[in-house]
C-alpha atoms as a PDB file:
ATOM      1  CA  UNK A   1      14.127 -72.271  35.141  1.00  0.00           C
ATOM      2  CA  UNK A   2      14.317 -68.998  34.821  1.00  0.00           C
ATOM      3  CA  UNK A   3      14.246 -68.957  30.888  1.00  0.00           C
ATOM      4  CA  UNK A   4      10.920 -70.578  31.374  1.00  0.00           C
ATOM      5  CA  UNK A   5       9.649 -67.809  33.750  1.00  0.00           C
ATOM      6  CA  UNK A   6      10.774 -64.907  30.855  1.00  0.00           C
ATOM      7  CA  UNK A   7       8.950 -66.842  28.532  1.00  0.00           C
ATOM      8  CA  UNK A   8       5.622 -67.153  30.778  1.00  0.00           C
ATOM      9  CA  UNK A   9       6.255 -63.734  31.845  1.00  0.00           C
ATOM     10  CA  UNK A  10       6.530 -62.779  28.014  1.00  0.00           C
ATOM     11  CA  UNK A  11       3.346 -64.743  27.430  1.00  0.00           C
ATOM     12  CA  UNK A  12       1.474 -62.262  30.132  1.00  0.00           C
ATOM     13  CA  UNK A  13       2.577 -59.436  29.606  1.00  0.00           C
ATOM     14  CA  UNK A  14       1.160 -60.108  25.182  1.00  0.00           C
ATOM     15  CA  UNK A  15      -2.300 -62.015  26.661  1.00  0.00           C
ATOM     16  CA  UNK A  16      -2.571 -58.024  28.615  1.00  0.00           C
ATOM     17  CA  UNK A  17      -1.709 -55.968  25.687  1.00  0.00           C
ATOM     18  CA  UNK A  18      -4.365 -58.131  23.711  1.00  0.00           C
ATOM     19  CA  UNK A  19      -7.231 -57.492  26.119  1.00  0.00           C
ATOM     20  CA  UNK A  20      -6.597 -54.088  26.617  1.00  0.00           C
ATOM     21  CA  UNK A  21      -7.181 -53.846  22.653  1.00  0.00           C
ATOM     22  CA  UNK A  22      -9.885 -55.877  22.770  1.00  0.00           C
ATOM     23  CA  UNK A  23     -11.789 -53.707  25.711  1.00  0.00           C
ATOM     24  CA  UNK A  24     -10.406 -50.501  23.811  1.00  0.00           C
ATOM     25  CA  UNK A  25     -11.727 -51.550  20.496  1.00  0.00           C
ATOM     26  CA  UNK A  26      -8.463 -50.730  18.882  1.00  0.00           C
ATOM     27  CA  UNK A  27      -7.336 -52.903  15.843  1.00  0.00           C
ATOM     28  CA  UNK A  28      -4.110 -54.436  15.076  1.00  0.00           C
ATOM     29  CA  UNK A  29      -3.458 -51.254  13.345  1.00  0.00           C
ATOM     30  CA  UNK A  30      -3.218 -48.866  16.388  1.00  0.00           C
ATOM     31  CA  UNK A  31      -6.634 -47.554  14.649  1.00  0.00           C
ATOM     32  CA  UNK A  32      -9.543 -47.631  17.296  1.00  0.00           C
ATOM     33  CA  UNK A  33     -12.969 -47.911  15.786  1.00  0.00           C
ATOM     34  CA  UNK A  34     -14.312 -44.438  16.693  1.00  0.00           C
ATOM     35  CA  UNK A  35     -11.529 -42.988  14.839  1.00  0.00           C
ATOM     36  CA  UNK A  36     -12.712 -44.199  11.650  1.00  0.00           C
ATOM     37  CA  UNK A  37     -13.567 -41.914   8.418  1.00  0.00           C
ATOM     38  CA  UNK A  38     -17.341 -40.588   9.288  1.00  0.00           C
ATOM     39  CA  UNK A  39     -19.146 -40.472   6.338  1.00  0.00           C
ATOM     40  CA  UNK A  40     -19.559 -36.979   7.342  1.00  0.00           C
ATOM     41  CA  UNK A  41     -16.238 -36.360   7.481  1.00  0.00           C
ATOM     42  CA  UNK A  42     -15.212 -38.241   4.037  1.00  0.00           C
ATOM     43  CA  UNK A  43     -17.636 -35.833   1.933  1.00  0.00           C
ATOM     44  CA  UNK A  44     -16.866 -33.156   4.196  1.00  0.00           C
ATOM     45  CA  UNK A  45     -15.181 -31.040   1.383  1.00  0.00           C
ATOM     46  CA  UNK A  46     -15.772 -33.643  -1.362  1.00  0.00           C
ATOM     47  CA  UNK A  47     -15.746 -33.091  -4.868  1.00  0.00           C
ATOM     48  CA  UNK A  48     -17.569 -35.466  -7.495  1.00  0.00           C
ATOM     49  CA  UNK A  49     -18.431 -34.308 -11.075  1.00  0.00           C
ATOM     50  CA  UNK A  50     -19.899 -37.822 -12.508  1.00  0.00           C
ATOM     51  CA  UNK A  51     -19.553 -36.963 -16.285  1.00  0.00           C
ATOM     52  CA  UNK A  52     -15.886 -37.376 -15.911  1.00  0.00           C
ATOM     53  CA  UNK A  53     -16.330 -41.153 -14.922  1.00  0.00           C
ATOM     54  CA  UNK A  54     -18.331 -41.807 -18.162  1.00  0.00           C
ATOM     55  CA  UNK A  55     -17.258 -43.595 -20.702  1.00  0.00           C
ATOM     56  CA  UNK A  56     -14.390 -45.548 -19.213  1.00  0.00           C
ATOM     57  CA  UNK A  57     -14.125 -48.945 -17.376  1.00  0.00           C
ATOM     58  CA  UNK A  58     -12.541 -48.861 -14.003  1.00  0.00           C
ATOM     59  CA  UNK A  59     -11.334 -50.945 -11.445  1.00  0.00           C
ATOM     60  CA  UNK A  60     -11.854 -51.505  -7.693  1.00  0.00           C
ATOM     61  CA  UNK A  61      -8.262 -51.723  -6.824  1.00  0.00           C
ATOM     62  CA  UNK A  62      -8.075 -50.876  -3.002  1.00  0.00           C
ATOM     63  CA  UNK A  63     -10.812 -51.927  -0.663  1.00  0.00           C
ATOM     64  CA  UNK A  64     -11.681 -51.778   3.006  1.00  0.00           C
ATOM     65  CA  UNK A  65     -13.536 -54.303   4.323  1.00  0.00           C
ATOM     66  CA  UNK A  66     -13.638 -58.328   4.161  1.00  0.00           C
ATOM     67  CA  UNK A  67     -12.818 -60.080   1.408  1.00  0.00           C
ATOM     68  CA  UNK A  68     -14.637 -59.989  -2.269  1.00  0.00           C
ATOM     69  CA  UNK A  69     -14.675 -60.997  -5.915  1.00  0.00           C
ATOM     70  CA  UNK A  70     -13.078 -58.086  -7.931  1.00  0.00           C
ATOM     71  CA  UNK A  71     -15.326 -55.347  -9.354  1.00  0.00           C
ATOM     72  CA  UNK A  72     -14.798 -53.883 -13.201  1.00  0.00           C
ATOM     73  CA  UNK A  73     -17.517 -51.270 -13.937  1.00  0.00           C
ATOM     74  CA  UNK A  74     -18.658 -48.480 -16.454  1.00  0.00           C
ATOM     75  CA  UNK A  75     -21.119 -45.497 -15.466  1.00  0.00           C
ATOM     76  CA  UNK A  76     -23.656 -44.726 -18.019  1.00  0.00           C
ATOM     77  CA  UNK A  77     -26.386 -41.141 -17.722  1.00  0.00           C
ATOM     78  CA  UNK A  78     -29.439 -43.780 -17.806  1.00  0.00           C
ATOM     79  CA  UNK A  79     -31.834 -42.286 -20.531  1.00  0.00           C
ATOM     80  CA  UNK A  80     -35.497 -41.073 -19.862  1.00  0.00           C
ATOM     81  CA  UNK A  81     -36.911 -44.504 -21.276  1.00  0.00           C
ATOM     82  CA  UNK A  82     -34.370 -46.475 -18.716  1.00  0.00           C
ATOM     83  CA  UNK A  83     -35.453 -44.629 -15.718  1.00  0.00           C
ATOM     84  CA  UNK A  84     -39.269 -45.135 -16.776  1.00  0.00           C
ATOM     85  CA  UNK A  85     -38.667 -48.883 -16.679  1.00  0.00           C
ATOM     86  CA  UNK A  86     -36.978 -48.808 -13.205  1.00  0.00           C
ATOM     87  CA  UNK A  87     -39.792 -46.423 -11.716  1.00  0.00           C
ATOM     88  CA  UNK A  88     -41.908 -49.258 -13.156  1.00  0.00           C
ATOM     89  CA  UNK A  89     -40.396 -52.161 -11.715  1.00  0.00           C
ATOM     90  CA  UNK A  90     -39.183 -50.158  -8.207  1.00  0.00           C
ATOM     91  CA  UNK A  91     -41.878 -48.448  -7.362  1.00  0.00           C
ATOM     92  CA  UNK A  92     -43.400 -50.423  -4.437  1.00  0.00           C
ATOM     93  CA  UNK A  93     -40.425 -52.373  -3.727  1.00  0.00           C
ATOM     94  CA  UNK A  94     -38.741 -49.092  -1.718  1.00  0.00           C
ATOM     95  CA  UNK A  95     -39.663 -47.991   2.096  1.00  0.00           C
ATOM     96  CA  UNK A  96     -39.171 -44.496   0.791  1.00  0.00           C
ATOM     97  CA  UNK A  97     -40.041 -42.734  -2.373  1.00  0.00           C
ATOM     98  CA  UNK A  98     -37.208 -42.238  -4.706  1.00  0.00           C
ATOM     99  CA  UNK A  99     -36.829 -38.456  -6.102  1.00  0.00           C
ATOM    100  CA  UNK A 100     -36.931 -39.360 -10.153  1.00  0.00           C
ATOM    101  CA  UNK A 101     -36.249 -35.602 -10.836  1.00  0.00           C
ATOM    102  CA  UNK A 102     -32.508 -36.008  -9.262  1.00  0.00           C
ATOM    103  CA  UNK A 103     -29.385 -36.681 -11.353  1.00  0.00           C
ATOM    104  CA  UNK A 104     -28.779 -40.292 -11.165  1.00  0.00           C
ATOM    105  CA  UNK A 105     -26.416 -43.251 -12.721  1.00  0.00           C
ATOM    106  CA  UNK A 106     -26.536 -46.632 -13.915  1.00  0.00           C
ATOM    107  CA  UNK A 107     -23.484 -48.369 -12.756  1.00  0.00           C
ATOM    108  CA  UNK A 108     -22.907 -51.525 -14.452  1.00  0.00           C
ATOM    109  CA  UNK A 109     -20.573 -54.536 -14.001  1.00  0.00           C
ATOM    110  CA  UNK A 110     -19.021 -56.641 -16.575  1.00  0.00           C
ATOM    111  CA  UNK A 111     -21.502 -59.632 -16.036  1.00  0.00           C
ATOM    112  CA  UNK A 112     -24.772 -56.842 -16.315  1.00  0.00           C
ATOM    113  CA  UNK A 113     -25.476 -56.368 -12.934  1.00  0.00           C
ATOM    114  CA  UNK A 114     -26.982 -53.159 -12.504  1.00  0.00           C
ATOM    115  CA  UNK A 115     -27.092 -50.605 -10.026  1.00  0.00           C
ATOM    116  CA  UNK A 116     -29.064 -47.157  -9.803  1.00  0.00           C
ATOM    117  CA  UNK A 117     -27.391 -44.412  -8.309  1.00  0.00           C
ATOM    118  CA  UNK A 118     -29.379 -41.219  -7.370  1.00  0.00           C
ATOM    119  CA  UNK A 119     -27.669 -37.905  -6.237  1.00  0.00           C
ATOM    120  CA  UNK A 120     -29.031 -36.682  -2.606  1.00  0.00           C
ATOM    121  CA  UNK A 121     -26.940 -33.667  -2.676  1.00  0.00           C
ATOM    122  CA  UNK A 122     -24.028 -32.180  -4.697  1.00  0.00           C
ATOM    123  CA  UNK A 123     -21.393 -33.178  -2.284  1.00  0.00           C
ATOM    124  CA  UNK A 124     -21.437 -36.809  -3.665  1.00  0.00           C
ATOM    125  CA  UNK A 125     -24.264 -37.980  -1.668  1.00  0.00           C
ATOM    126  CA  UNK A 126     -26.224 -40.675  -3.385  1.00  0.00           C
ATOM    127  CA  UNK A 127     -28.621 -43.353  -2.847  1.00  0.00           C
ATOM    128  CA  UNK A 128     -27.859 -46.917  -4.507  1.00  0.00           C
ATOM    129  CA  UNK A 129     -30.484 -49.197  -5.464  1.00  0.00           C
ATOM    130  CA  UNK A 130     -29.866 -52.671  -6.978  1.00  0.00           C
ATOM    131  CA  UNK A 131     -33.222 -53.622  -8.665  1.00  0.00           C
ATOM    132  CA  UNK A 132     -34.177 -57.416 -10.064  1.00  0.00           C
ATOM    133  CA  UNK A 133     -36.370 -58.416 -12.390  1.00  0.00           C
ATOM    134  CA  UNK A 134     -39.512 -60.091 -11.395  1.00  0.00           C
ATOM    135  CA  UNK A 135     -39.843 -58.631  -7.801  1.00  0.00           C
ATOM    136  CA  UNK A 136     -42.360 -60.637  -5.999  1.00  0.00           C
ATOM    137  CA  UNK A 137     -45.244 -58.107  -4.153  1.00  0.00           C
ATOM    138  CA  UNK A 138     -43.713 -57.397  -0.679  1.00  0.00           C
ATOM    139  CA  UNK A 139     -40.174 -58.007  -1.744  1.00  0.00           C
ATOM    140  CA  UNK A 140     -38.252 -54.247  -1.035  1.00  0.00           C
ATOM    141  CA  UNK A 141     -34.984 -53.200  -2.422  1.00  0.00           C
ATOM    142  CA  UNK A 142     -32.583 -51.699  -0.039  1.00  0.00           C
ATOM    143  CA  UNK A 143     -31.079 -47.891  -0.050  1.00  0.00           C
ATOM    144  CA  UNK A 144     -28.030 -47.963   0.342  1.00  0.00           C
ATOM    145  CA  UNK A 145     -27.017 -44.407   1.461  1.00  0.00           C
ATOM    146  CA  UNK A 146     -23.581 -43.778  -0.513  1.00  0.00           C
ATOM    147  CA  UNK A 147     -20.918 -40.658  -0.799  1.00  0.00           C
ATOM    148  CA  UNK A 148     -18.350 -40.692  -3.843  1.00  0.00           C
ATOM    149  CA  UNK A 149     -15.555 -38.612  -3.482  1.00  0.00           C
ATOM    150  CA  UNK A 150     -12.909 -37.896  -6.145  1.00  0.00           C
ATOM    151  CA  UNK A 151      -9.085 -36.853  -5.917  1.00  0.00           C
ATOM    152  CA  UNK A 152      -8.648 -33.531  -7.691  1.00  0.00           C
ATOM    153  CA  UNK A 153      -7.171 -34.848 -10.647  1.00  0.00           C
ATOM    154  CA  UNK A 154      -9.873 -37.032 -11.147  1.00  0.00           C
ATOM    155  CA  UNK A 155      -7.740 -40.520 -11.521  1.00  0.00           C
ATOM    156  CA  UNK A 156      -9.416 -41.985  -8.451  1.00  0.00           C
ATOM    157  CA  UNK A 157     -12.510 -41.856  -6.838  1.00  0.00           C
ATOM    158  CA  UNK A 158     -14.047 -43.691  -3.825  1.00  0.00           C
ATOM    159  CA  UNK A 159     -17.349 -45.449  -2.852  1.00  0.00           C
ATOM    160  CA  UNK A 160     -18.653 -45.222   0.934  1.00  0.00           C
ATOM    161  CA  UNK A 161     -21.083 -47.440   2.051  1.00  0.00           C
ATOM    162  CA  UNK A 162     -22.155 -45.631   4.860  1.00  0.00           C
ATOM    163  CA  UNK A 163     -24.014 -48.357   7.388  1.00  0.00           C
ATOM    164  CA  UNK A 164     -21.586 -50.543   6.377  1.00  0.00           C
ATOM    165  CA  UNK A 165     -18.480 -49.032   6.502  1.00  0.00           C
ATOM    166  CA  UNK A 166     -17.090 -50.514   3.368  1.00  0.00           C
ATOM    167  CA  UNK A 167     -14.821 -47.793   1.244  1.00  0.00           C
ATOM    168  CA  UNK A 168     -13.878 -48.937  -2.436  1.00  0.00           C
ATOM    169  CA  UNK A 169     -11.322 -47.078  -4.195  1.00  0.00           C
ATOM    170  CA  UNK A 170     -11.274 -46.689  -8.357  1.00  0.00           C
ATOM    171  CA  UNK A 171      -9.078 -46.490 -11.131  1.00  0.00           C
ATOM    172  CA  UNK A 172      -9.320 -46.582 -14.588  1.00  0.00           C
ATOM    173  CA  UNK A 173      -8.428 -49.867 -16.073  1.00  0.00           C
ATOM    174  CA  UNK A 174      -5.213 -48.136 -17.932  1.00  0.00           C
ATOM    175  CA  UNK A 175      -4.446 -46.289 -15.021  1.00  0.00           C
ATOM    176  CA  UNK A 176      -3.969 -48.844 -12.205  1.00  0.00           C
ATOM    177  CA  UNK A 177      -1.359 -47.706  -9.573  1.00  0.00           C
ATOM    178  CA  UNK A 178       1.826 -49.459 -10.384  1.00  0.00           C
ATOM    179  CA  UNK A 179       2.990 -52.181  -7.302  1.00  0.00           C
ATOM    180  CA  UNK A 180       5.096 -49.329  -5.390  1.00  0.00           C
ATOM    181  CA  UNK A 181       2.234 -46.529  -5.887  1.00  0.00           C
ATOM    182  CA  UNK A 182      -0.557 -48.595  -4.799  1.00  0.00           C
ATOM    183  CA  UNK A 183      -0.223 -47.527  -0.685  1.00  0.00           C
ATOM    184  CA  UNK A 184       0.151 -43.658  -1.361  1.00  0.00           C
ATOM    185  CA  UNK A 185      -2.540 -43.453  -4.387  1.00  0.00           C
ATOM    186  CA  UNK A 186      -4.557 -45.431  -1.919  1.00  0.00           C
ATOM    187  CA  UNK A 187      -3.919 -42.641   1.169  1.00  0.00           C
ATOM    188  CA  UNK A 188      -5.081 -39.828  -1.441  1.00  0.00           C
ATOM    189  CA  UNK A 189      -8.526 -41.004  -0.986  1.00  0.00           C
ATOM    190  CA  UNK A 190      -7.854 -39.339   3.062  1.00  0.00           C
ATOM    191  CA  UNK A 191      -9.805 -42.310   4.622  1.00  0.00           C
ATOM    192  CA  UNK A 192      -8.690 -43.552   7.848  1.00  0.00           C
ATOM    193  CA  UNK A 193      -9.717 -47.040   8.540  1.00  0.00           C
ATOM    194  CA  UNK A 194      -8.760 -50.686   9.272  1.00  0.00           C
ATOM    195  CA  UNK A 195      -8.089 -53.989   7.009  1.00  0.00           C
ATOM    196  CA  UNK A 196      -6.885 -51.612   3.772  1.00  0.00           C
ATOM    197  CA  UNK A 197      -6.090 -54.429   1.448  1.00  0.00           C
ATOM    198  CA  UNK A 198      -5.506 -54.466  -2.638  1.00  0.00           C
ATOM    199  CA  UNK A 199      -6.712 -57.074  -5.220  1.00  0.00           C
ATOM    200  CA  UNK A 200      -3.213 -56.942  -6.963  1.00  0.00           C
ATOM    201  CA  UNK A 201      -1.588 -57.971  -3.203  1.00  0.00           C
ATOM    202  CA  UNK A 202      -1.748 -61.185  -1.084  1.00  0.00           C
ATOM    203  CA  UNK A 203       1.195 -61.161   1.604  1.00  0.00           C
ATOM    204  CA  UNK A 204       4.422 -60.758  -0.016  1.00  0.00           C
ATOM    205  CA  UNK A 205       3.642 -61.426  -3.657  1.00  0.00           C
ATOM    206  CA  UNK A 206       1.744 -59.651  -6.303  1.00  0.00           C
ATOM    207  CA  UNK A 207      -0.978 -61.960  -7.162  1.00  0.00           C
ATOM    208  CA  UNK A 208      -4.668 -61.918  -7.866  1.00  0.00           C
ATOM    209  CA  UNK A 209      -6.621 -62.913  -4.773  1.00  0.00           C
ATOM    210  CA  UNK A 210      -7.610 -67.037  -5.039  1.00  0.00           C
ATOM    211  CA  UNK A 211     -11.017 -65.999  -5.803  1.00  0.00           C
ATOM    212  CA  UNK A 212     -10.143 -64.618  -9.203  1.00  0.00           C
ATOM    213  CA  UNK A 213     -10.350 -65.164 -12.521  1.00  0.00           C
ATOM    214  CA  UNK A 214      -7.008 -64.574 -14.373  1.00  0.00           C
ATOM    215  CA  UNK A 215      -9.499 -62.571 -17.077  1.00  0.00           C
ATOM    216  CA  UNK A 216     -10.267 -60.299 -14.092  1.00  0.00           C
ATOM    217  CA  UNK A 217      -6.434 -58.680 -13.657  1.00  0.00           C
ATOM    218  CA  UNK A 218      -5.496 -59.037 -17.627  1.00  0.00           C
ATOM    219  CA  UNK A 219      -5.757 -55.374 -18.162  1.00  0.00           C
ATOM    220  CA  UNK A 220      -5.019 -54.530 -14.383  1.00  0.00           C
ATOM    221  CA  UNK A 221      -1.957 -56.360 -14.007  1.00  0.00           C
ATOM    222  CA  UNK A 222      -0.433 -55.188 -17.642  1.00  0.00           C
ATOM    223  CA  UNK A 223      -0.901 -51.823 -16.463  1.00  0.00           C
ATOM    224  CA  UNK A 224       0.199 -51.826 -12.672  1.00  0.00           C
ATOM    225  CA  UNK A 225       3.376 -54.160 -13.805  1.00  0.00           C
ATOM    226  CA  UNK A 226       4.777 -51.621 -15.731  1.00  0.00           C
END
């Protein structure tokens, strides 16, 4: 009998610790919501110099937030006849008028999908914009307000999605933390926040996420196995 009442009185005393962190908004983590990165605070004394992503392909490979296909990108300068086609085909599909004289980006993923990044300030503020062909009249792309922030040696470099609160971390394909360095090169980024989680990890093996394509990690998973 009284094993049975430790065990209920076990039971208690986890169903109190679980609503106090529900009515706290603390996550499994210890991490309460209001103590997450600001984006304020994460390009608070940000660096980003974007010619020194050009020209390479890089990797998502740390993410906050829920669960997603793998991202492989390259940043290209977009030329003057480029950004004369997107003024065309955005311009009355935005809620606020883009500033065409800033420095901007075209980020693009391996299947072509294409994203416009403008600069707001020079402490890695930027808008994104993902435009489509054929907008319909009335149909408006969202701005996505953005900061990038890079590590001083420039190996990494994160995405914020502000609104959202999604962070995506960055590595060059041939530079891929290797299994034990993915934590720390992850913490260099100096975002706090919960559900921190890396394509190249499910559990306790070192695996791409179900989702996957193996032709997604070939380069990744050469480079972090090493």
């Amino acid at each position: 009998m009284s094993s049975f009442t430790d065990v209920l009185d076990s039971i208690i005393v986890i169903i109190s610790l679980y609503i106090v962190i529900v009515k706290c908004g603390v996550n499994p983590t210890g991490l309460h919501d209001d103590e997450a990165t600001t984006c304020e605070e994460f390009s608070r004394f940000a660096r980003f110099n974007p010619h020194s992503i050009l020209d390479s392909e890089w990797m998502v490979f740390y993410y906050w937030g829920p669960p997603q296909a793998p991202m492989f990108v390259k940043f290209i300068v977009p030329t003057a006849k480029q950004k004369a086609y997107l003024k065309r085909i955005l311009e009355g599909h935005v809620l606020e008028p883009i500033d065409w004289s800033a420095r901007s980006l075209l980020m693009v993923e391996r299947d072509n999908r294409t994203y416009f990044i403008v600069e707001k300030n020079d402490r890695g503020h930027y808008y994104l914009y993902e435009p489509y062909r054929g907008m319909k009249e009335g149909f408006i792309v969202d701005r996505i307000n953005i900061r990038i922030k890079q590590t001083g040696d420039n190996i990494y470099f994160g995405i914020m999605a502000c609104e959202e609160r999604k962070v995506f971390m960055f590595a060059r394909v041939n530079q891929v933390p290797k299994k034990n360095e993915v934590q720390e090169a992850a913490a260099r980024l100096g975002y706090r926040g919960r559900g921190g989680k890396s394509y190249l990890y499910q559990g306790h093996q070192w695996m791409p996420i179900p989702e996957a394509e193996d032709w997604d990690f070939e380069d990744a998973i050469r480079y972090s196995n090493k």
